[in-house]
N, C-alpha and C. Protein backbone atom coordinates (compact mmCIF):
# COMPACT_ATOMS: atom_id res chain seq x y z
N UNK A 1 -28.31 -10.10 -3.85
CA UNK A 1 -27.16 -9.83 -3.01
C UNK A 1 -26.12 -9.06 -3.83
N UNK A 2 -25.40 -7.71 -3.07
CA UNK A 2 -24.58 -7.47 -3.53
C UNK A 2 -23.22 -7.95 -4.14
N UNK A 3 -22.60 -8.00 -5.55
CA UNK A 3 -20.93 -8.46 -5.13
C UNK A 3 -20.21 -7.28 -5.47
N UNK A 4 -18.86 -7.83 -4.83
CA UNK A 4 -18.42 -6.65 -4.87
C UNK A 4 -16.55 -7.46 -5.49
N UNK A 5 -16.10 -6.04 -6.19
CA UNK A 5 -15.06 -6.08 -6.73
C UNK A 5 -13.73 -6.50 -5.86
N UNK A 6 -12.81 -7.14 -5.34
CA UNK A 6 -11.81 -7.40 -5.01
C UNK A 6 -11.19 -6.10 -4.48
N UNK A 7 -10.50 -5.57 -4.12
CA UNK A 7 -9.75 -4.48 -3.56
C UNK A 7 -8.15 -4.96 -4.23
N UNK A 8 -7.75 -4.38 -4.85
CA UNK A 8 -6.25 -4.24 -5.45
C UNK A 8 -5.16 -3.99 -4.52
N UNK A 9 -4.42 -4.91 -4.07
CA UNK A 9 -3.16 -4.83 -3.32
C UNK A 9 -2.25 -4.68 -3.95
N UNK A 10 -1.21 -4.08 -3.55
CA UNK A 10 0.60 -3.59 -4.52
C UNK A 10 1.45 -3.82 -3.11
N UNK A 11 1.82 -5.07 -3.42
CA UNK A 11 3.15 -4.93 -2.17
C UNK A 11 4.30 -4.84 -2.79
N UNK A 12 5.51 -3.92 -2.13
CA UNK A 12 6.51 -4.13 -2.84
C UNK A 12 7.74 -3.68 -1.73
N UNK A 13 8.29 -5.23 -2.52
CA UNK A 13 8.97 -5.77 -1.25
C UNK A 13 10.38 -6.89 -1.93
N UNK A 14 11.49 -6.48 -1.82
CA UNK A 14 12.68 -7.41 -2.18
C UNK A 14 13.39 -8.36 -1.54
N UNK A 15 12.66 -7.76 0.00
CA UNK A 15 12.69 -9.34 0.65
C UNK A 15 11.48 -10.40 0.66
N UNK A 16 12.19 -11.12 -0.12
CA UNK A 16 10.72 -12.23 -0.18
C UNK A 16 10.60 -12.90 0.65
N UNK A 17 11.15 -12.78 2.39
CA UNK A 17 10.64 -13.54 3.48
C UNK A 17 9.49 -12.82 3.61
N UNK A 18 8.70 -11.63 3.48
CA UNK A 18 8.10 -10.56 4.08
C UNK A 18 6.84 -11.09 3.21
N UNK A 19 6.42 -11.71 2.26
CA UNK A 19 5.09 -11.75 1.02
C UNK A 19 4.13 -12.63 2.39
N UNK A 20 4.97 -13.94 3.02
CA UNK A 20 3.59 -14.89 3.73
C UNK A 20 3.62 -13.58 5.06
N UNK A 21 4.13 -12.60 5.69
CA UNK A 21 3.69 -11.46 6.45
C UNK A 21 2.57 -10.83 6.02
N UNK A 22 3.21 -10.03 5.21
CA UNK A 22 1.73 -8.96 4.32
C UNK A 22 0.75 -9.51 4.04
N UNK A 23 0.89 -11.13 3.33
CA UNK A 23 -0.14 -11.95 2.89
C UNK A 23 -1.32 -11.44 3.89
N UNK A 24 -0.73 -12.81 5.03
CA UNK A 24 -1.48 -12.93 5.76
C UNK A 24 -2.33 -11.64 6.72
N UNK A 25 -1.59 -10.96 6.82
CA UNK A 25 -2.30 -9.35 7.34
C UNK A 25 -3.33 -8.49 6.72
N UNK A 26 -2.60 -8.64 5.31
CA UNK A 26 -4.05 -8.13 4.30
C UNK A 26 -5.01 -9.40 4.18
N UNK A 27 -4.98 -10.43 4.32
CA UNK A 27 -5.82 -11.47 4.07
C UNK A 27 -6.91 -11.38 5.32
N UNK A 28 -6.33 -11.15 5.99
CA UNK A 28 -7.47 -10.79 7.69
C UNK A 28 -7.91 -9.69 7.46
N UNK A 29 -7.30 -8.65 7.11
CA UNK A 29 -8.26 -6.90 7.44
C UNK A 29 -8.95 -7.07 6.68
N UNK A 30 -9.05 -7.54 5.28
CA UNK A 30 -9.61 -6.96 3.72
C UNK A 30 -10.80 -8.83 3.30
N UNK A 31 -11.36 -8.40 3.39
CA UNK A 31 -12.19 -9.61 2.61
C UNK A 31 -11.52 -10.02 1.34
N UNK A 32 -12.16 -9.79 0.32
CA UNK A 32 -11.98 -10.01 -1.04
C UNK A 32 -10.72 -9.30 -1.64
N UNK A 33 -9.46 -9.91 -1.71
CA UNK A 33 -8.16 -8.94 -2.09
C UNK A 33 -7.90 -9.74 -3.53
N UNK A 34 -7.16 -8.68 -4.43
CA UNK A 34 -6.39 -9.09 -5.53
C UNK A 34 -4.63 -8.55 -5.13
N UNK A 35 -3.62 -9.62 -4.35
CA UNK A 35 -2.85 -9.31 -4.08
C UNK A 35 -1.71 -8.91 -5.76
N UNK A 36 -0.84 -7.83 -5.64
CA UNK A 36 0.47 -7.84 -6.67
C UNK A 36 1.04 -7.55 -6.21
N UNK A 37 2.51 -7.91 -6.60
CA UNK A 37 3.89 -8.22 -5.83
C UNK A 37 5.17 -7.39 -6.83
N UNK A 38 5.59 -6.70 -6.11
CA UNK A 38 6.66 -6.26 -7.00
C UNK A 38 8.35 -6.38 -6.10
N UNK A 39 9.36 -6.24 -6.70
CA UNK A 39 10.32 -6.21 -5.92
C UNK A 39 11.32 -5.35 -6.23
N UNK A 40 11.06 -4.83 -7.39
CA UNK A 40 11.66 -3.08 -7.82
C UNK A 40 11.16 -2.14 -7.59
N UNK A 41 11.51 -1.02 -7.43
CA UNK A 41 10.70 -0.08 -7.52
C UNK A 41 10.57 0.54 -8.94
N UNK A 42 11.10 -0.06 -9.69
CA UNK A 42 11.03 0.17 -11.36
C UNK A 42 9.11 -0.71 -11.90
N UNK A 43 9.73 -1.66 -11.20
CA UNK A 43 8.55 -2.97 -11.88
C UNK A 43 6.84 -1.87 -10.70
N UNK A 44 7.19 -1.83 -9.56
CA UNK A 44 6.42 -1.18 -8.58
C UNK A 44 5.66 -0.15 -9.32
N UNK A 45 6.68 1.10 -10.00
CA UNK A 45 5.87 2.35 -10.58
C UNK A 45 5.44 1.81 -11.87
N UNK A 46 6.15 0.89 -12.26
CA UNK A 46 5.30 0.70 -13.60
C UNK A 46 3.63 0.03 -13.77
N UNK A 47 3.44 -0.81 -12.11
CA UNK A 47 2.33 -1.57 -11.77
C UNK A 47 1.30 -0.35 -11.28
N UNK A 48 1.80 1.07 -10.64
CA UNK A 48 1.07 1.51 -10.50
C UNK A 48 0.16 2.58 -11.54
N UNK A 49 1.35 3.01 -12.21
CA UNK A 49 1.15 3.54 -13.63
C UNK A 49 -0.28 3.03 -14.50
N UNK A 50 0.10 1.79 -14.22
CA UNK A 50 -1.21 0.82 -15.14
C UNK A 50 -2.30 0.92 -14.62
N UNK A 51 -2.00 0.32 -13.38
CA UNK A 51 -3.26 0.55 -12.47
C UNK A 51 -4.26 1.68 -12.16
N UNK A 52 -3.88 3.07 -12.64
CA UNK A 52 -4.10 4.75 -12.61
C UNK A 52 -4.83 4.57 -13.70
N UNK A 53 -4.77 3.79 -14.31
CA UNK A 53 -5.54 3.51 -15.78
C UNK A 53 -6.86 3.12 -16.25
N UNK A 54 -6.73 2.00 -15.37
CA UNK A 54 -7.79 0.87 -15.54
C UNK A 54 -8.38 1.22 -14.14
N UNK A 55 -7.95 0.27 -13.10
CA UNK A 55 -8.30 -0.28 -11.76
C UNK A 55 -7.32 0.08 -10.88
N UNK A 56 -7.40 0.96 -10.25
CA UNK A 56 -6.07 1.34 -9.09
C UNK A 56 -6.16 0.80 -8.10
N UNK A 57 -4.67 0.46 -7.92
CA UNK A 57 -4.79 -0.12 -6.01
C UNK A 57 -5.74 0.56 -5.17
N UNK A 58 -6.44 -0.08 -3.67
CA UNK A 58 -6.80 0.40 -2.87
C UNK A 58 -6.11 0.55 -1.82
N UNK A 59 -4.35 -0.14 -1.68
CA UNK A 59 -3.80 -0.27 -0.79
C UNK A 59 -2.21 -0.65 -1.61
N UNK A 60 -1.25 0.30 -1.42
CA UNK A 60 -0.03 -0.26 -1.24
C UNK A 60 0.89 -0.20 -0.98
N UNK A 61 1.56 -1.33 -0.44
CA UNK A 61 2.30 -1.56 0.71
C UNK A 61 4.06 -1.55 0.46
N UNK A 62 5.08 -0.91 0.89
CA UNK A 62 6.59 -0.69 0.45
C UNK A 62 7.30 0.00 1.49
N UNK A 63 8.53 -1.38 0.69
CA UNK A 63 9.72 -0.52 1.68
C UNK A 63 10.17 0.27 1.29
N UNK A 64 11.28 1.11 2.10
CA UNK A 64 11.03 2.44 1.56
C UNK A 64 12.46 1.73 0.17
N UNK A 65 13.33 1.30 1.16
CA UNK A 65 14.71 1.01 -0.23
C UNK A 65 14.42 -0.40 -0.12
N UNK A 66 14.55 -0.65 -1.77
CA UNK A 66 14.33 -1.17 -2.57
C UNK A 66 15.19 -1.52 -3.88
N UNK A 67 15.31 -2.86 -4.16
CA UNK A 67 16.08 -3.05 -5.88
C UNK A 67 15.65 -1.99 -6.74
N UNK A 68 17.05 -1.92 -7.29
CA UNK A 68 16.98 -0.42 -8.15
C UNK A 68 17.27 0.57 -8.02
N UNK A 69 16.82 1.94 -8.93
CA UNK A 69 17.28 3.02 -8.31
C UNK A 69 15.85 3.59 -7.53
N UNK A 70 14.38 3.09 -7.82
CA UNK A 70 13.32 3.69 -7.42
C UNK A 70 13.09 3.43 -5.99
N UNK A 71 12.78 4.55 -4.96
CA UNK A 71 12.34 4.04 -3.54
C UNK A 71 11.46 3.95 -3.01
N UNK A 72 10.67 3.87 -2.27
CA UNK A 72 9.59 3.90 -1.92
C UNK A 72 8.94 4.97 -1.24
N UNK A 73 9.69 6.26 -1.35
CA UNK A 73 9.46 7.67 -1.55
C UNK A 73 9.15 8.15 -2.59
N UNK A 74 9.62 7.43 -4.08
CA UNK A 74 9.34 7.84 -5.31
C UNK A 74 8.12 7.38 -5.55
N UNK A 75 7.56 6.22 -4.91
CA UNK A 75 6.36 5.48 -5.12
C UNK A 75 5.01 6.28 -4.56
N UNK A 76 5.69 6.71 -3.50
CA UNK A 76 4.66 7.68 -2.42
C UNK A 76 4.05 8.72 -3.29
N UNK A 77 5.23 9.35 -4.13
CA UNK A 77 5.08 10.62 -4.60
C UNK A 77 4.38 10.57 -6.01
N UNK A 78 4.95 9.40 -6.61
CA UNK A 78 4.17 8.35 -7.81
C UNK A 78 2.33 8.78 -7.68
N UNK A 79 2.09 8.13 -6.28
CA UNK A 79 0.64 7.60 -6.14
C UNK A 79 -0.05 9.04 -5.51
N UNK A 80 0.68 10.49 -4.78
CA UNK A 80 0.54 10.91 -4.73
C UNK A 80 -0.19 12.15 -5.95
N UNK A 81 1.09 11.86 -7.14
CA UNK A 81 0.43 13.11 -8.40
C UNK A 81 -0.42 12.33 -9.33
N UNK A 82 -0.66 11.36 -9.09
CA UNK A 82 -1.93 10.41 -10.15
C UNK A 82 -3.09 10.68 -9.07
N UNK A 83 -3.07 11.21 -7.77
CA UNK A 83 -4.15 11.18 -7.26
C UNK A 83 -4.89 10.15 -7.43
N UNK A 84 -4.17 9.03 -6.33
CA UNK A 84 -5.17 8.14 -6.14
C UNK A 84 -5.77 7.77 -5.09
N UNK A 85 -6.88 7.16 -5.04
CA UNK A 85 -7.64 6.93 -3.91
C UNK A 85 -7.33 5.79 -3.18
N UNK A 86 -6.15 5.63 -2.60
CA UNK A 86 -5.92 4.57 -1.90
C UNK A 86 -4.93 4.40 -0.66
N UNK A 87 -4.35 4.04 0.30
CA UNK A 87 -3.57 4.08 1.52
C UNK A 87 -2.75 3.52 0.95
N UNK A 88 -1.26 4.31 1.43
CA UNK A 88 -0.25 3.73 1.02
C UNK A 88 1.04 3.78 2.51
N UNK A 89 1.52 2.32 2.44
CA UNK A 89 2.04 2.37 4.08
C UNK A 89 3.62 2.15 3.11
N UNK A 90 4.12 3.04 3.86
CA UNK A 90 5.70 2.96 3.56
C UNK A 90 6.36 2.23 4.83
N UNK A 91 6.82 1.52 4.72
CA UNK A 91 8.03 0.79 5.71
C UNK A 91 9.37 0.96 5.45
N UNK A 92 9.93 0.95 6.76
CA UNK A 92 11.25 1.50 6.76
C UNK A 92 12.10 0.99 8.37
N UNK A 93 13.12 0.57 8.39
CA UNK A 93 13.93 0.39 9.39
C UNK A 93 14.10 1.61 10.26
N UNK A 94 14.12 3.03 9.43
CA UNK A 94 14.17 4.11 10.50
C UNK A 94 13.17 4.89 11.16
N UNK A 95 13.72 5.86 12.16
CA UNK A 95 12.38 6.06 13.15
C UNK A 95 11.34 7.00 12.20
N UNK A 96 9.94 6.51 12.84
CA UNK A 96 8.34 6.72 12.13
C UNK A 96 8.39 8.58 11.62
N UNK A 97 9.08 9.22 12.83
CA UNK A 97 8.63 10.51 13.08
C UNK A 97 9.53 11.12 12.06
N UNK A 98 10.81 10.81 11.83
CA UNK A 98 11.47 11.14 10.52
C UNK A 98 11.00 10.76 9.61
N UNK A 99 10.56 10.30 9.13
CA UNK A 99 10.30 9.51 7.83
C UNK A 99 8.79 10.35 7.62
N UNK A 100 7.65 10.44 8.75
CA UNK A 100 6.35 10.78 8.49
C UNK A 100 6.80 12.71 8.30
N UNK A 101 8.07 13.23 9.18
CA UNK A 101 7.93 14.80 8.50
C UNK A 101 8.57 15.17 7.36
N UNK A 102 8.89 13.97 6.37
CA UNK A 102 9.90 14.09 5.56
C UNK A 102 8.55 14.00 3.99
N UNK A 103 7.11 13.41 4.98
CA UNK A 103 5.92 12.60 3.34
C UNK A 103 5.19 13.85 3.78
N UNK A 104 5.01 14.85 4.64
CA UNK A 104 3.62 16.04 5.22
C UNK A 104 3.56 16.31 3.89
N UNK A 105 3.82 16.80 2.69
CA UNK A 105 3.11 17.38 1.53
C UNK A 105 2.76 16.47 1.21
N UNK A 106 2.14 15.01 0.99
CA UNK A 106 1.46 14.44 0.66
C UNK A 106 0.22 14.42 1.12
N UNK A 107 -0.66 14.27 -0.34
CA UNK A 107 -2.52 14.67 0.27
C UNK A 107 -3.00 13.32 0.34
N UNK A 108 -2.58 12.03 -0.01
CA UNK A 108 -3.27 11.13 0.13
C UNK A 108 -2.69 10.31 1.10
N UNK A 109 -3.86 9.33 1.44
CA UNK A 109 -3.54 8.98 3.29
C UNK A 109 -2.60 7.95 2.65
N UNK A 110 -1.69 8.23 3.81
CA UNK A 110 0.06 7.34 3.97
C UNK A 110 -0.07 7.38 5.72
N UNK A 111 0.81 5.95 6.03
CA UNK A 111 1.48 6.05 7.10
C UNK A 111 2.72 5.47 6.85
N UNK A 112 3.54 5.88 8.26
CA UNK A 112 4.80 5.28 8.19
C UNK A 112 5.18 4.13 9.14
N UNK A 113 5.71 3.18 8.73
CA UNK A 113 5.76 2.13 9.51
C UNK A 113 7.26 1.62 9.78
N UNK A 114 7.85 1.73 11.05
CA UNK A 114 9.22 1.41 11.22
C UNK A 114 9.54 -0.22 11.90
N UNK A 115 10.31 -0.98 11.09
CA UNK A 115 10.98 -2.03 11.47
C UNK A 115 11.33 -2.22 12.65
N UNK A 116 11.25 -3.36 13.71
CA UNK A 116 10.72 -4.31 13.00
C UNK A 116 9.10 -4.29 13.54
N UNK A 117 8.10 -4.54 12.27
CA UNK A 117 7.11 -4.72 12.54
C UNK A 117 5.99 -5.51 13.17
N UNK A 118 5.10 -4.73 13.88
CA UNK A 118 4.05 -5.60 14.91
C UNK A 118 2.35 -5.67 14.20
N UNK A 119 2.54 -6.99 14.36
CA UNK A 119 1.50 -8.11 12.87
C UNK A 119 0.04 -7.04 13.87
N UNK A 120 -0.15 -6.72 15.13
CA UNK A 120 -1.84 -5.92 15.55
C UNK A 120 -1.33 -4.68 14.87
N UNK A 121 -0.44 -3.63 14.62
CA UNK A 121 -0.52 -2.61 14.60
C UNK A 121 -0.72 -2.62 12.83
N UNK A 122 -0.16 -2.99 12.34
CA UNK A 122 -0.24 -3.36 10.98
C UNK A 122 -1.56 -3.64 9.83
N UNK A 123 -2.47 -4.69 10.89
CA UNK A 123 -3.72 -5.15 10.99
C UNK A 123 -4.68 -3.80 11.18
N UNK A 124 -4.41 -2.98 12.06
CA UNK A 124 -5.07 -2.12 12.93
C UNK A 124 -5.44 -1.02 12.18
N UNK A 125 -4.09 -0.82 11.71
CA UNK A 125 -3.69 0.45 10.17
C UNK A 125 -4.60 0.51 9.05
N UNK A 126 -4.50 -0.74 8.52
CA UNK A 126 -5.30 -1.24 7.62
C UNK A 126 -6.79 -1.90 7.82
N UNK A 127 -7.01 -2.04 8.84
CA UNK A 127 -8.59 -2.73 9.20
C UNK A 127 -9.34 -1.06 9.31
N UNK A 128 -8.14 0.33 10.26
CA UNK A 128 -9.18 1.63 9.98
C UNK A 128 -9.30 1.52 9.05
N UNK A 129 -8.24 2.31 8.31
CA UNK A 129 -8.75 2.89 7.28
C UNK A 129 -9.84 2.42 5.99
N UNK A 130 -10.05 1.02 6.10
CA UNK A 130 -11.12 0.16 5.24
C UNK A 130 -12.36 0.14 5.79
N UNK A 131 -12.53 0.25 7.13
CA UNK A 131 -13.50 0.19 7.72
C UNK A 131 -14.54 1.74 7.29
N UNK A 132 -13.81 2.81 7.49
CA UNK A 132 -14.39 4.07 7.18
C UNK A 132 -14.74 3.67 5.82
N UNK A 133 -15.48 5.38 5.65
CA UNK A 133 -16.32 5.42 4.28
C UNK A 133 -15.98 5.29 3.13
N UNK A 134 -14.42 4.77 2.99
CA UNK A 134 -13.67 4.71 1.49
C UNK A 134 -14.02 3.55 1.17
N UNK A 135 -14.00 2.78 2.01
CA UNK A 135 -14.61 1.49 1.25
C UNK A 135 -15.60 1.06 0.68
N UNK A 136 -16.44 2.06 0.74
CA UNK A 136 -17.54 2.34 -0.41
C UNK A 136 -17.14 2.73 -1.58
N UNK A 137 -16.11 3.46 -1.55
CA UNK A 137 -15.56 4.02 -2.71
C UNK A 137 -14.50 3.29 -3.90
N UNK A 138 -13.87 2.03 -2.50
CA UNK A 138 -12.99 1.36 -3.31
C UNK A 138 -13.69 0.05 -4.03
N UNK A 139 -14.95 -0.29 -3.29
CA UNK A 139 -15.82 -1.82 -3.56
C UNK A 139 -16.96 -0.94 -4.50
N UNK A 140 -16.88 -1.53 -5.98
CA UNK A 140 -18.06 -1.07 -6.92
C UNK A 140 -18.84 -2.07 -7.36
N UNK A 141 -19.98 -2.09 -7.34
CA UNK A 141 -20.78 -3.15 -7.99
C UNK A 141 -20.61 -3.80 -8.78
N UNK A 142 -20.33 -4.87 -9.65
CA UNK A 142 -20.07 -5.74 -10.62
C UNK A 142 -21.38 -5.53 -11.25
């Protein structure tokens, strides 16, 4: 039988009512997750930095403002020039359609997600895009 590697989560998020949300949402779409939690966007780019290294996220998740001076536009753009292979959902209180013509030069798949959020659409986001053929790409044999 095959096993397979965990999938790397990056949530980052300074409200810590929001961790049992995401939890539970990535815990349903994604089988096998290795959740990480950040609440800067300092501590955030530095988790992804590492991760570009070794084992990169397959998924991660941010608001757009955030503790600090880093946002979750800088993160976008972060995960964007390391070229990585993974979905990254930005959240934000303001409307989707601003925010999504503001990321178009970005080549790696992002969506935008506006406050306040709905736990199927969320699920939905993240159950595609895992479902398609990347998830061959993100699950490697042990």
């Amino acid at each position: 039988m095959k096993q397979f590697k965990k999938i790397r989560v990056l949530i980052v998020e300074d409200d810590l009512s929001q961790q049992a949300f995401w939890g539970a949402i990535v815990g349903k779409c994604l089988r096998q997750i290795e959740i990480d939690w950040a609440v800067s966007g300092e501590e955030a780019k530095r988790l992804i930095e590492e991760s570009a290294k070794r084992r990169p996220y397959g998924l991660v998740i941010s608001d757009l403002f955030l503790a600090g001076s880093e946002t979750g536009f800088d993160l976008l753009e972060l995960a964007n020039q390391l070229r990585l292979n993974l979905l990254f959902v930005l959240v934000s209180a303001a409307e989707e359609s601003r925010l999504f013509a503001k990321t178009q030069h970005i080549r790696i798949p992002h969506i935008v997600l506006s406050k306040p959020l709905k736990t199927q659409r969320c699920e939905q986001i993240i159950s595609d895009f895992f479902s398609q053929s990347k998830v061959s790409n993100l699950h490697e044999a042990e």
